[in-house]
C-alpha atoms as a PDB file:
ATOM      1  CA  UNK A   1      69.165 -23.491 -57.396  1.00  0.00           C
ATOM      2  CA  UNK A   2      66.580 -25.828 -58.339  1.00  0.00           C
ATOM      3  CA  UNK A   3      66.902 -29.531 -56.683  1.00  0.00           C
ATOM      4  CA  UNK A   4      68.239 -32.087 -58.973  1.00  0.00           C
ATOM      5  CA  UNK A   5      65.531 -34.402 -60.783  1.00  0.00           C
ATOM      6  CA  UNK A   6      68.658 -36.975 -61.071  1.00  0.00           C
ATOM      7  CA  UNK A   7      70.589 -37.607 -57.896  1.00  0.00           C
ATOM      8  CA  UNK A   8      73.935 -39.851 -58.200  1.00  0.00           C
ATOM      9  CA  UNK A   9      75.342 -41.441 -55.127  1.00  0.00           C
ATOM     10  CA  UNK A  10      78.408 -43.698 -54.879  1.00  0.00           C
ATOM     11  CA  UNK A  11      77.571 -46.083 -52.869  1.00  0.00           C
ATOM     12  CA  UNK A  12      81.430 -48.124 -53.093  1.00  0.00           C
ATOM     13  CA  UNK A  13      82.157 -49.573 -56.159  1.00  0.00           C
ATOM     14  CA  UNK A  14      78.443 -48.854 -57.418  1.00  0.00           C
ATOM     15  CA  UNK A  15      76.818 -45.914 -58.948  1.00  0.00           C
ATOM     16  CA  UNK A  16      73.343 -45.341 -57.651  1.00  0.00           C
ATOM     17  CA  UNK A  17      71.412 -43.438 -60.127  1.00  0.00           C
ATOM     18  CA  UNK A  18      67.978 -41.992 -58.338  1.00  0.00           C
ATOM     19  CA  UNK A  19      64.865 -40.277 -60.405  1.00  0.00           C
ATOM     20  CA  UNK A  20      63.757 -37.759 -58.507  1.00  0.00           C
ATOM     21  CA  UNK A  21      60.470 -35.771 -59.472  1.00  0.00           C
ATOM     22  CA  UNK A  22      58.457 -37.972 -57.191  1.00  0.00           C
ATOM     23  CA  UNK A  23      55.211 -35.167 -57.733  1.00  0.00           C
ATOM     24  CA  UNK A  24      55.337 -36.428 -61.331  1.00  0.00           C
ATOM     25  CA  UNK A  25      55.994 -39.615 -60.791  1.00  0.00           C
ATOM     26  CA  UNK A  26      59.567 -39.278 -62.139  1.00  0.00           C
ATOM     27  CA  UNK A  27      57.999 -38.359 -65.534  1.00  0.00           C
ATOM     28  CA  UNK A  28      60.863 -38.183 -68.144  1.00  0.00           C
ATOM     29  CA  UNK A  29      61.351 -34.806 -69.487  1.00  0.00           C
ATOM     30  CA  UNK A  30      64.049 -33.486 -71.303  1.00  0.00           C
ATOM     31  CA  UNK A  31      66.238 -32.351 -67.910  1.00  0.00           C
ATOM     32  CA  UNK A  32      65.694 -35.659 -66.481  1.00  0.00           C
ATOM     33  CA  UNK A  33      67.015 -37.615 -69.827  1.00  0.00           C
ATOM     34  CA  UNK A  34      70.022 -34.798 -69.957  1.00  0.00           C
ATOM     35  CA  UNK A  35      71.132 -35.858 -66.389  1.00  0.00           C
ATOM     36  CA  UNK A  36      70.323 -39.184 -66.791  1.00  0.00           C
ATOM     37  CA  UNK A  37      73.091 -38.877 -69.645  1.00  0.00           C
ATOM     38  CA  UNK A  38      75.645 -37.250 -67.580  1.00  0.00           C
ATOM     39  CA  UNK A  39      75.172 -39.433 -64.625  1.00  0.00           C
ATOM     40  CA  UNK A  40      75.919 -42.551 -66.975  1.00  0.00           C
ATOM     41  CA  UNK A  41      78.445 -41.492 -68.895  1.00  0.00           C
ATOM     42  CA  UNK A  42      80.367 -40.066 -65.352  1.00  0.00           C
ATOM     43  CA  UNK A  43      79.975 -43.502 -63.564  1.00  0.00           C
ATOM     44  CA  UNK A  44      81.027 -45.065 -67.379  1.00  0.00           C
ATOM     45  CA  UNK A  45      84.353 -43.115 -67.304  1.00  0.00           C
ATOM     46  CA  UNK A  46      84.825 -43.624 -63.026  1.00  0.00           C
ATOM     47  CA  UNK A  47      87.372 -45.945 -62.771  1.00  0.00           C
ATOM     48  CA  UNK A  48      86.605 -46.925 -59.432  1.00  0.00           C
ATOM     49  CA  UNK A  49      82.369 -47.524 -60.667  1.00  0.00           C
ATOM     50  CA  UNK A  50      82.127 -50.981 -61.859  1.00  0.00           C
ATOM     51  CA  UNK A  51      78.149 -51.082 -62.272  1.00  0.00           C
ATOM     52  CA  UNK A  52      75.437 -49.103 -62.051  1.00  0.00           C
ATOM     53  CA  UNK A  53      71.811 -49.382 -60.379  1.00  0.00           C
ATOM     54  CA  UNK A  54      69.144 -47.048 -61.510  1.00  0.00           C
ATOM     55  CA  UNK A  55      65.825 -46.172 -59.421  1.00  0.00           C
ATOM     56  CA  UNK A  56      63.150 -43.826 -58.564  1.00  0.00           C
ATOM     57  CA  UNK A  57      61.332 -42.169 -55.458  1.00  0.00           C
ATOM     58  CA  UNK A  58      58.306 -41.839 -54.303  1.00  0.00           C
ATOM     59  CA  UNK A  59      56.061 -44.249 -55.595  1.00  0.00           C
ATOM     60  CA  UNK A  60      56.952 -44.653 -59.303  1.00  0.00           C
ATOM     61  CA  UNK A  61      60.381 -45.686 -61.332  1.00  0.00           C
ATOM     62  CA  UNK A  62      59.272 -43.588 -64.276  1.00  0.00           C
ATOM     63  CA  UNK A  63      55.459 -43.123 -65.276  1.00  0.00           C
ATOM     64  CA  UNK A  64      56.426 -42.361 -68.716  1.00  0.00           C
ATOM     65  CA  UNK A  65      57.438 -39.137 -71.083  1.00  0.00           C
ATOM     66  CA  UNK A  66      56.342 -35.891 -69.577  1.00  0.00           C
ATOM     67  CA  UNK A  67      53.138 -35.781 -71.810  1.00  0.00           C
ATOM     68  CA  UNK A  68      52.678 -31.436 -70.962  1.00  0.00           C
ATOM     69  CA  UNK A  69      56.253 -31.005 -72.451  1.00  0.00           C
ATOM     70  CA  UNK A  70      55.545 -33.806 -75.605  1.00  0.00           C
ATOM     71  CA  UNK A  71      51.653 -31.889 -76.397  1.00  0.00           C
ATOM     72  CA  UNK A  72      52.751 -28.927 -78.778  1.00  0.00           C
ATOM     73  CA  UNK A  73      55.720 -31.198 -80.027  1.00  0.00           C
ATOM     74  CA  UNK A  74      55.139 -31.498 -83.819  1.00  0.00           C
ATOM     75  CA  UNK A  75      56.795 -34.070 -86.669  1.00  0.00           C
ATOM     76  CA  UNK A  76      59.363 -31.360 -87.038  1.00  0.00           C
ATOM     77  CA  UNK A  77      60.250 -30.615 -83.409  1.00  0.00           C
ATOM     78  CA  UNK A  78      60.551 -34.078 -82.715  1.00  0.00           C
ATOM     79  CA  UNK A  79      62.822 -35.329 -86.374  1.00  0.00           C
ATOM     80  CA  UNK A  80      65.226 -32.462 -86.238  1.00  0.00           C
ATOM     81  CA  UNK A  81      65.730 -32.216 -82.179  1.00  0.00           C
ATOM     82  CA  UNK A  82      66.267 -36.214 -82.716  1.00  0.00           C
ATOM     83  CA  UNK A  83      63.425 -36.785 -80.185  1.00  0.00           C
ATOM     84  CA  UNK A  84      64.484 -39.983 -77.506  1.00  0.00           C
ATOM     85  CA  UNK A  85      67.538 -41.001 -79.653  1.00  0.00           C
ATOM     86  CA  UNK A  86      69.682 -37.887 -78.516  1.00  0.00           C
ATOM     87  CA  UNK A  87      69.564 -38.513 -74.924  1.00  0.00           C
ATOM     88  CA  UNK A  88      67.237 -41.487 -73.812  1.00  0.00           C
ATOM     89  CA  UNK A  89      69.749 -44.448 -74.835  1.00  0.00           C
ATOM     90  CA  UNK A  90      73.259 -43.696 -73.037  1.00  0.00           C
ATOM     91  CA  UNK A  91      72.172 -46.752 -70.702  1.00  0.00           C
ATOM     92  CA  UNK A  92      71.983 -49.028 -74.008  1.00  0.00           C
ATOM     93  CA  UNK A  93      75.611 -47.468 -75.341  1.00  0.00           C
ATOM     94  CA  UNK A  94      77.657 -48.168 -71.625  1.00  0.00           C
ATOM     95  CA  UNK A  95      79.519 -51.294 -70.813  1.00  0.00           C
ATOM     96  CA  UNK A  96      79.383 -51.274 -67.287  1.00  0.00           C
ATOM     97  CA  UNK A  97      76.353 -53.102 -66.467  1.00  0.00           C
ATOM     98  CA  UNK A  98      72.857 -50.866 -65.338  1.00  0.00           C
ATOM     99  CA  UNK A  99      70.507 -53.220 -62.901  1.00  0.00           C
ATOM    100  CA  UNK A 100      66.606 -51.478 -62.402  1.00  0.00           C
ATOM    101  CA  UNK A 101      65.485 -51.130 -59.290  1.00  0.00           C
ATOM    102  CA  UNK A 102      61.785 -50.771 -60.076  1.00  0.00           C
ATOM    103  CA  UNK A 103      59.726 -50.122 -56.810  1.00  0.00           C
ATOM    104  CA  UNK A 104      56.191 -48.606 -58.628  1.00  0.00           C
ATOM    105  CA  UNK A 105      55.019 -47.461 -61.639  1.00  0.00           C
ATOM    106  CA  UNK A 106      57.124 -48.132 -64.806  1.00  0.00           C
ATOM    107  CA  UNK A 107      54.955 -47.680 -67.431  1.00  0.00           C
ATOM    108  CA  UNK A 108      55.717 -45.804 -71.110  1.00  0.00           C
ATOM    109  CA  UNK A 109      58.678 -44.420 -71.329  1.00  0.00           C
ATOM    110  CA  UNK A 110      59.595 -45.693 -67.965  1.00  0.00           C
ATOM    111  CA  UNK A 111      59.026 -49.047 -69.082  1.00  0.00           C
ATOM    112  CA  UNK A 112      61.161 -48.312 -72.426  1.00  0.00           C
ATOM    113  CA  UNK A 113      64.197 -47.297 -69.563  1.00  0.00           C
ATOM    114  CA  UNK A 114      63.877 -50.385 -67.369  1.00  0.00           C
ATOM    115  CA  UNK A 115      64.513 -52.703 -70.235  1.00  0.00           C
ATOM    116  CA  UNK A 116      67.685 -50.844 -71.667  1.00  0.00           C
ATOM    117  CA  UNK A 117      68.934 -51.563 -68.633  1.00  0.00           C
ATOM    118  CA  UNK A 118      70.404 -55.284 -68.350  1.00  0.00           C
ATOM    119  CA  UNK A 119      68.440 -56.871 -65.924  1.00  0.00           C
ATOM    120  CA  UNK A 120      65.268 -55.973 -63.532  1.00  0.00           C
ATOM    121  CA  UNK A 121      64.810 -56.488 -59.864  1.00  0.00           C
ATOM    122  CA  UNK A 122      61.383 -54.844 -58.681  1.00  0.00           C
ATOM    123  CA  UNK A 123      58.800 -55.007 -55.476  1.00  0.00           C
ATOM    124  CA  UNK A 124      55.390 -56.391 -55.237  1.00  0.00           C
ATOM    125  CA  UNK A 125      54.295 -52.674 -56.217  1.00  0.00           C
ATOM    126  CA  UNK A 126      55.765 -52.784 -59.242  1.00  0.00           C
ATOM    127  CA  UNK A 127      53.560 -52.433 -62.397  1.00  0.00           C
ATOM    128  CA  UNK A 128      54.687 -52.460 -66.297  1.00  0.00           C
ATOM    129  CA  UNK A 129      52.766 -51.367 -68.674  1.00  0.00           C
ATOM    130  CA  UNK A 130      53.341 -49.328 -72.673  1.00  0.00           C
ATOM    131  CA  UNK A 131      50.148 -47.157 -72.249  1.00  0.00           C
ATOM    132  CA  UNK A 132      50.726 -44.788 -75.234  1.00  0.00           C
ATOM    133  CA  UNK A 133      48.079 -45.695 -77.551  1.00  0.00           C
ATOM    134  CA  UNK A 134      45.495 -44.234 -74.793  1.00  0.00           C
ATOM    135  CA  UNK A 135      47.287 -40.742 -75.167  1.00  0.00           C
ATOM    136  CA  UNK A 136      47.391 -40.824 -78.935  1.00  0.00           C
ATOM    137  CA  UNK A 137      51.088 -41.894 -79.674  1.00  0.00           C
ATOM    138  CA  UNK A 138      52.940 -45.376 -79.631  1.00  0.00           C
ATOM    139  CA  UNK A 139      55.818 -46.334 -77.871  1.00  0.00           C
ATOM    140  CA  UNK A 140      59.238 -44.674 -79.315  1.00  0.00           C
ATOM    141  CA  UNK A 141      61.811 -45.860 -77.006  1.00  0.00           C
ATOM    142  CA  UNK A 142      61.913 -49.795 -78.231  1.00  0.00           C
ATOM    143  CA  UNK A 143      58.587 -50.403 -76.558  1.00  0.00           C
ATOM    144  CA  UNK A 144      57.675 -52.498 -79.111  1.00  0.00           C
ATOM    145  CA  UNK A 145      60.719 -54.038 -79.340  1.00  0.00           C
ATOM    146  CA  UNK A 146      62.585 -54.542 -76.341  1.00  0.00           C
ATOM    147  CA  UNK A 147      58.729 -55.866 -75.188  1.00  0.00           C
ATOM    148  CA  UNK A 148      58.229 -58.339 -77.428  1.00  0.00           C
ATOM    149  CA  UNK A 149      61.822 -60.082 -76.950  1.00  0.00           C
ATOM    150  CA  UNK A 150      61.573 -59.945 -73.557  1.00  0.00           C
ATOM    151  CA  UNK A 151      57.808 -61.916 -73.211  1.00  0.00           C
ATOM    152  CA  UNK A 152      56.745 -62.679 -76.572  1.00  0.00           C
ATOM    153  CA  UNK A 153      54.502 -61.421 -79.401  1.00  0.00           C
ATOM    154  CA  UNK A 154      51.277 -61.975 -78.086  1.00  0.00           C
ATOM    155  CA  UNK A 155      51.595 -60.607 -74.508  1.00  0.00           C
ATOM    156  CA  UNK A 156      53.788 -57.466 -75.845  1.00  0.00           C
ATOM    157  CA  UNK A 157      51.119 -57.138 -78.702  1.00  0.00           C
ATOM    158  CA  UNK A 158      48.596 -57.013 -75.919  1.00  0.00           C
ATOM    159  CA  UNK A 159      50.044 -54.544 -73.855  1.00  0.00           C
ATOM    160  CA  UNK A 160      51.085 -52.444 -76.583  1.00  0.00           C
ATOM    161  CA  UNK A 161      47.662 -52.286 -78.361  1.00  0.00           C
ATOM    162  CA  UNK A 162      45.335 -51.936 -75.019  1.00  0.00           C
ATOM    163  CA  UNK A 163      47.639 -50.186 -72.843  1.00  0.00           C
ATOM    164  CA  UNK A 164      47.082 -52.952 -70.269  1.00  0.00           C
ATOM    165  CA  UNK A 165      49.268 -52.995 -67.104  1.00  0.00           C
ATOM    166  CA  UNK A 166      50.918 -55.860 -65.779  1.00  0.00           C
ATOM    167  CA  UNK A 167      51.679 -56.557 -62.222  1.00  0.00           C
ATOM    168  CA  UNK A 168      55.396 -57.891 -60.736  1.00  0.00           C
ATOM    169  CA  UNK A 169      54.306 -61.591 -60.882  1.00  0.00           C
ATOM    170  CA  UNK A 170      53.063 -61.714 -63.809  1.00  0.00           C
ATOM    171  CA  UNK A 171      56.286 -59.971 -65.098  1.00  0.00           C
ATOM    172  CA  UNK A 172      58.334 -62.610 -63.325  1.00  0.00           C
ATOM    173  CA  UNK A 173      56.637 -65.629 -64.624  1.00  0.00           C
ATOM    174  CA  UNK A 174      57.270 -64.036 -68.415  1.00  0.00           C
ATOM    175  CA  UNK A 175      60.704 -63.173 -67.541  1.00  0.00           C
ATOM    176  CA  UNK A 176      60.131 -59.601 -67.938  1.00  0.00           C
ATOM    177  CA  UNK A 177      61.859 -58.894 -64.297  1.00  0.00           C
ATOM    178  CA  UNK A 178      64.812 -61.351 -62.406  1.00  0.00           C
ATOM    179  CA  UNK A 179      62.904 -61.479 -59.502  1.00  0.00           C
ATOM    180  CA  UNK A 180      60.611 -59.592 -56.534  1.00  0.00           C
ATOM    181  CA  UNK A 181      62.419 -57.905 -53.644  1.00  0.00           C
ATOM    182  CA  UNK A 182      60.469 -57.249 -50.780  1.00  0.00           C
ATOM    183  CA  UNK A 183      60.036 -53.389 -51.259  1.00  0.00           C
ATOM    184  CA  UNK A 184      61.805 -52.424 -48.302  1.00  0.00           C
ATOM    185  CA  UNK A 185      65.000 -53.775 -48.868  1.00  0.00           C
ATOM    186  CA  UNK A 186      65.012 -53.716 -53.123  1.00  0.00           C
ATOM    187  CA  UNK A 187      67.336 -50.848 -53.348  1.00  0.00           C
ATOM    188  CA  UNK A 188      69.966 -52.742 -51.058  1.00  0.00           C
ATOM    189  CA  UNK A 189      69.286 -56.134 -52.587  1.00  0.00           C
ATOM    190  CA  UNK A 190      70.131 -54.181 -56.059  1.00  0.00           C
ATOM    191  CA  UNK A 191      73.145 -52.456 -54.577  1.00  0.00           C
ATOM    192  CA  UNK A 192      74.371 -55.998 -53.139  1.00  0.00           C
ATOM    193  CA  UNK A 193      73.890 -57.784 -56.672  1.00  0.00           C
ATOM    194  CA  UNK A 194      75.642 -54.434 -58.091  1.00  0.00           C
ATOM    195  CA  UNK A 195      78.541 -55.120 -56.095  1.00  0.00           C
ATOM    196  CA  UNK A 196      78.952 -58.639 -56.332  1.00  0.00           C
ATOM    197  CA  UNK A 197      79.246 -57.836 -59.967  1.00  0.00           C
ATOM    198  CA  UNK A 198      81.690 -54.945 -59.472  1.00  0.00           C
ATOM    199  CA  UNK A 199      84.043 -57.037 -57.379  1.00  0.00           C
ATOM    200  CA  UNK A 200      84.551 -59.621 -60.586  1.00  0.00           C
ATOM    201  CA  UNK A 201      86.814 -59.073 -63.325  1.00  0.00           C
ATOM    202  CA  UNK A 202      85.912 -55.848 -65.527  1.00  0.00           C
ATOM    203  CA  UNK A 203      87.390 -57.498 -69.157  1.00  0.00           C
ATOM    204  CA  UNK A 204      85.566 -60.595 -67.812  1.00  0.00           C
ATOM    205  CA  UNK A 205      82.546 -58.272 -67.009  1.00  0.00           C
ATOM    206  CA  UNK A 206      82.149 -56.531 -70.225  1.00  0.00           C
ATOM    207  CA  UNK A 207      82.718 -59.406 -72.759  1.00  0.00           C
ATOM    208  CA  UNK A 208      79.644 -61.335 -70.803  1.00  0.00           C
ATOM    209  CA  UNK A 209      77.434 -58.205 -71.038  1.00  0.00           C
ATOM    210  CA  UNK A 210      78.337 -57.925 -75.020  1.00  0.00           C
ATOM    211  CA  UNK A 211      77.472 -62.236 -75.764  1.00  0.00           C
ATOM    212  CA  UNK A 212      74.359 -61.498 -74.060  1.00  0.00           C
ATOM    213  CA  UNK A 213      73.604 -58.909 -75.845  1.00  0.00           C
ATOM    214  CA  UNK A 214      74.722 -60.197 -79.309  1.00  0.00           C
ATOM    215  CA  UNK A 215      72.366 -62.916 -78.882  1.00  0.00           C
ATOM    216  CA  UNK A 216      69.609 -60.469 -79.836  1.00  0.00           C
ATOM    217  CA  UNK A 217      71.098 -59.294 -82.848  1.00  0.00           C
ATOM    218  CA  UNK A 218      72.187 -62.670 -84.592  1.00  0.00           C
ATOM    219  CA  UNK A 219      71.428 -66.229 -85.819  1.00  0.00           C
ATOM    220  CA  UNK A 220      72.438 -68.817 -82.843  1.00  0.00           C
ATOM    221  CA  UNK A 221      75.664 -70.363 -84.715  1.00  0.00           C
ATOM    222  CA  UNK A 222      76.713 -66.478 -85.056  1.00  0.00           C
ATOM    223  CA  UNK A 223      76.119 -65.731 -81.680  1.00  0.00           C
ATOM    224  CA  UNK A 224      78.144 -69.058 -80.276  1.00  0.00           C
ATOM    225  CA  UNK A 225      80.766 -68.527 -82.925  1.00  0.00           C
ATOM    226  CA  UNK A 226      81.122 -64.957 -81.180  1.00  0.00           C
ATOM    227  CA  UNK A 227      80.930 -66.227 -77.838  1.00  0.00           C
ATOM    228  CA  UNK A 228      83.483 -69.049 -78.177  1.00  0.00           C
ATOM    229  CA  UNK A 229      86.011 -65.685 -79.717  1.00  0.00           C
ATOM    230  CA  UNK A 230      85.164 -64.075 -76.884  1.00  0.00           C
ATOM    231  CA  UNK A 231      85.833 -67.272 -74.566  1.00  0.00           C
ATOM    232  CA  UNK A 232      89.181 -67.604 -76.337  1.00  0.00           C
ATOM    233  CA  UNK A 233      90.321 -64.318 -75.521  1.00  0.00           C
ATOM    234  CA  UNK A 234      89.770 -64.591 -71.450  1.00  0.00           C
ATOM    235  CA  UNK A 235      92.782 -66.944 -71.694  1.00  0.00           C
ATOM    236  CA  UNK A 236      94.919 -63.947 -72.606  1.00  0.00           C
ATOM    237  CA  UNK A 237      93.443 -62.225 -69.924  1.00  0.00           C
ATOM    238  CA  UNK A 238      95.807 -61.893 -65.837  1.00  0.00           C
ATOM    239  CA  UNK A 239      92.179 -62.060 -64.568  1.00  0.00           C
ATOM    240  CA  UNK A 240      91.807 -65.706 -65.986  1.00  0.00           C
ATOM    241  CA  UNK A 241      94.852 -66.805 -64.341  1.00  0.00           C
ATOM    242  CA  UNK A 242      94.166 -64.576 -60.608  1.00  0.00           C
ATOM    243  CA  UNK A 243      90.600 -66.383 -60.756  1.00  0.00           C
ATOM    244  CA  UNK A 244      92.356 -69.759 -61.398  1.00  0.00           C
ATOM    245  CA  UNK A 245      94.835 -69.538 -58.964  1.00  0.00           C
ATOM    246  CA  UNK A 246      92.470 -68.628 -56.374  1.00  0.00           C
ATOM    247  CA  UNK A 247      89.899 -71.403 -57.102  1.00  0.00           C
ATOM    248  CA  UNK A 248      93.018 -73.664 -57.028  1.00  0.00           C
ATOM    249  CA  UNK A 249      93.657 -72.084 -53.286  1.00  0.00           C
ATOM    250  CA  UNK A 250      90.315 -71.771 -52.087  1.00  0.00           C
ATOM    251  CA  UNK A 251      90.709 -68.359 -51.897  1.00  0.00           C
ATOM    252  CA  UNK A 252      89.069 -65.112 -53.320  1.00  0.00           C
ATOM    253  CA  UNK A 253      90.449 -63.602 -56.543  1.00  0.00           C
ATOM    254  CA  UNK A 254      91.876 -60.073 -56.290  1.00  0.00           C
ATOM    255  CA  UNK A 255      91.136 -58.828 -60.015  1.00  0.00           C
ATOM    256  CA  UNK A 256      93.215 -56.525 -61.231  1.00  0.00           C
ATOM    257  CA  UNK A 257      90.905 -55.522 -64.725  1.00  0.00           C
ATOM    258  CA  UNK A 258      93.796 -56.670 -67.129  1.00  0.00           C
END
């Protein structure tokens, strides 16, 4: 049996999703996107999973689409297999928050993955980059998209029209990435962050995840009018009252998720 090119461990309340094709850099083909899917959507429906981190080995996070399987792809192939939308965006669809761990390379479609995820931590090593238009092709995974929210129009522009790489602090002082872990210890720093978030309140947990996200999609007075719903409905929540009883005892909240 063929090792897996997606390896999930459960590392206590965290899921920790690993890329594993480090002798192609963790290039995404088609079996890595499948079990990328299924590793998702099993630590989505684990009750006991309350968020996710997602790396790769070796020396790359994800050095893009597997560019031998995408050469004889034509228009057809590629509309009526629903190329990238059938299986590269389960980590856009989940609730449970997804933190990258990006310790190398995350360039093209690897790129596209680290910023469906919700937030970035990465090493010194790291290196961004949307280096399609040097192969012939653009970016199809909200390259240009995702990119351009996250550090602006001209930068994104940039990138996406020279295929120019840039480096972890430059990708920290445009807000691309949270912040640099020293290499060594990024995959625990991530795991520690994962389960500090894990530990909170789930209901609590979700309906952040969702404001932040909205705030993408709609005018600011839309986006606080959602929020302050949203803010309203934590009142209804035993959470609310747990986490205010235990700040009222100096104590730590024991969350039920209800």
């Amino acid at each position: 049996m063929p090792a897996p090119v997606v390896i999930l461990e459960k590392r206590g309340l965290v899921g920790l999703i690993t890329l594993n094709r480090p002798d192609a850099l963790n290039a995404l083909s088609t079996r890595v996107m499948d079990e990328l899917t299924a590793h998702i959507r099993t630590c989505e429906a684990d009750e006991q999973i309350g968020c996710m981190v997602l790396t790769g080995t070796g020396r790359a996070f994800a050095a893009g689409a597997d560019i031998k399987e995408m050469a004889d792809k034509g228009y057809a192939d590629a509309l009526l297999e629903d190329f990238i939308t059938r299986n590269w965006e389960e980590a856009t669809r989940c609730r449970k928050p997804i933190i990258a761990a990006v310790n190398g390379l995350a360039l093209g479609g690897g790129c596209e993955l680290a910023m469906m995820c919700d937030f970035i931590l990465c090493s010194e090593a790291a290196r961004f980059g949307q280096p399609e238009v040097k192969v012939g092709v653009m970016p199809g995974a909200g390259g240009t998209q995702r990119l351009s929210r996250s550090i602006g129009k001209s930068k994104a522009m940039e990138m996406c029209l020279t295929g120019r790489m840039m480096d972890a602090a430059e990708a920290e002082r445009c807000g691309l990435v949270s912040r640099i872990v020293p290499a060594e210890g990024l995959v625990e720093e991530a795991l520690r962050v994962a389960t500090q978030i894990a530990e909170l309140s789930r209901p609590i947990i979700y309906m952040t995840k969702e404001a932040v996200n909205r705030s993408f999609e709609v005018p600011l007075s839309e986006g606080v009018r959602f929020e302050r719903r949203l803010a309203h409905t934590t009142f209804a929540l035993e959470d609310h009252k747990e986490g205010a009883a235990a700040f009222a005892a100096r104590r730590k909240p024991v969350y039920k998720h209800r």
